[in-house]
Protein backbone atom coordinates (compact mmCIF):
# COMPACT_ATOMS: atom_id res chain seq x y z
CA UNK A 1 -35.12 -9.62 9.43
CA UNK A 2 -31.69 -9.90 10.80
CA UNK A 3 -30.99 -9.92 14.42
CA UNK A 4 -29.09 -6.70 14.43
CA UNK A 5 -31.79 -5.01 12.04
CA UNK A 6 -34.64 -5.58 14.88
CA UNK A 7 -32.76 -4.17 17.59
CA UNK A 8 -32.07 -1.32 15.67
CA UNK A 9 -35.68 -0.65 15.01
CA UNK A 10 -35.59 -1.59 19.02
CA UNK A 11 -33.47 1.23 19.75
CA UNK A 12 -35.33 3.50 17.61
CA UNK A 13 -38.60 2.73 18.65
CA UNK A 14 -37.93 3.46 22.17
CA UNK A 15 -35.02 6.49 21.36
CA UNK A 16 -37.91 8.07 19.98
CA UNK A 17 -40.66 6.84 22.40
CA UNK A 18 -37.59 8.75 25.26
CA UNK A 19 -37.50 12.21 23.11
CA UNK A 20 -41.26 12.53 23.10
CA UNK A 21 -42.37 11.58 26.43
CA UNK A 22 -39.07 13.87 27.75
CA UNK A 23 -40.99 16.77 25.41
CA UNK A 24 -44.85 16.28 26.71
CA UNK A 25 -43.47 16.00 30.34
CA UNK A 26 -41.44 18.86 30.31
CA UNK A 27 -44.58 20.94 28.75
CA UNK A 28 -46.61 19.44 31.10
CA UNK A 29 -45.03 20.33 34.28
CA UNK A 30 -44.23 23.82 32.84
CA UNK A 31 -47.81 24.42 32.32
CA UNK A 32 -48.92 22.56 36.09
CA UNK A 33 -45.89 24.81 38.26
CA UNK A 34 -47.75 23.95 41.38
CA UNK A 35 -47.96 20.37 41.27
CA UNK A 36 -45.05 18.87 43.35
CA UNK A 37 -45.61 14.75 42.56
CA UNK A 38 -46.95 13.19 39.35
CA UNK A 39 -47.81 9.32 38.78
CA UNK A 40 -47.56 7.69 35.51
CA UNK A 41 -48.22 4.75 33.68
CA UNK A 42 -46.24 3.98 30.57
CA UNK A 43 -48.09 0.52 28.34
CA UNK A 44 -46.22 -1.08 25.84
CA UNK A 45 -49.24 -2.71 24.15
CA UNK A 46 -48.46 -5.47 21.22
CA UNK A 47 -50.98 -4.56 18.44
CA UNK A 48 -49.40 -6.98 16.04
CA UNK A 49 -52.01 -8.90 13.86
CA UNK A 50 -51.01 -12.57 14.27
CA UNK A 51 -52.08 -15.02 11.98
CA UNK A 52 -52.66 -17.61 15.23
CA UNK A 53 -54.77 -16.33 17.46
CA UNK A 54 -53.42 -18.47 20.27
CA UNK A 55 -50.04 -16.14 19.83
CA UNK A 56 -49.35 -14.68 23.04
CA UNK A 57 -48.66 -10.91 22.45
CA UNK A 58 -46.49 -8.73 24.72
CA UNK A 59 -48.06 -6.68 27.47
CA UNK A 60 -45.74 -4.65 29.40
CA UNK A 61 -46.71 -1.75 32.05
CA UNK A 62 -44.81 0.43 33.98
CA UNK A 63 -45.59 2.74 36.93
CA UNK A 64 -43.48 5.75 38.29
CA UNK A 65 -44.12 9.14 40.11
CA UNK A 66 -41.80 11.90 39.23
CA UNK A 67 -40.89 14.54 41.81
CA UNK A 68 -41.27 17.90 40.41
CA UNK A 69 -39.80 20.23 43.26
């Protein structure tokens, strides 16, 4: 795969990954009005079946509250 073609399916991955968690946020705080704060924790977790299992596969985790009022 060509350089440009995996960043593409970079960019898609996580354009799409943006649009859903924007959607189930949204719908969540819409349906919680009375919560003022909420903590998250987004995992990016490599799943990828490597042939060599001494492969060291991507773990990435992120942590953010969100204000809602």
């Amino acid at each position: 795969m060509s350089d440009e073609m995996c960043k593409k399916d970079i960019r898609g991955l996580l354009k799409t990954f943006g649009v859903m968690a924007d959607e189930a946020i949204v719908g969540h705080i819409a349906k919680n009005p009375n919560v003022d704060l909420l903590n998250f924790k987004v995992t990016l977790e490599d799943i990828t079946d490597y042939k060599d299992p001494n492969t060291e596969k991507l773990s990435l985790e992120i942590t953010k509250s969100i204000n809602c009022k």
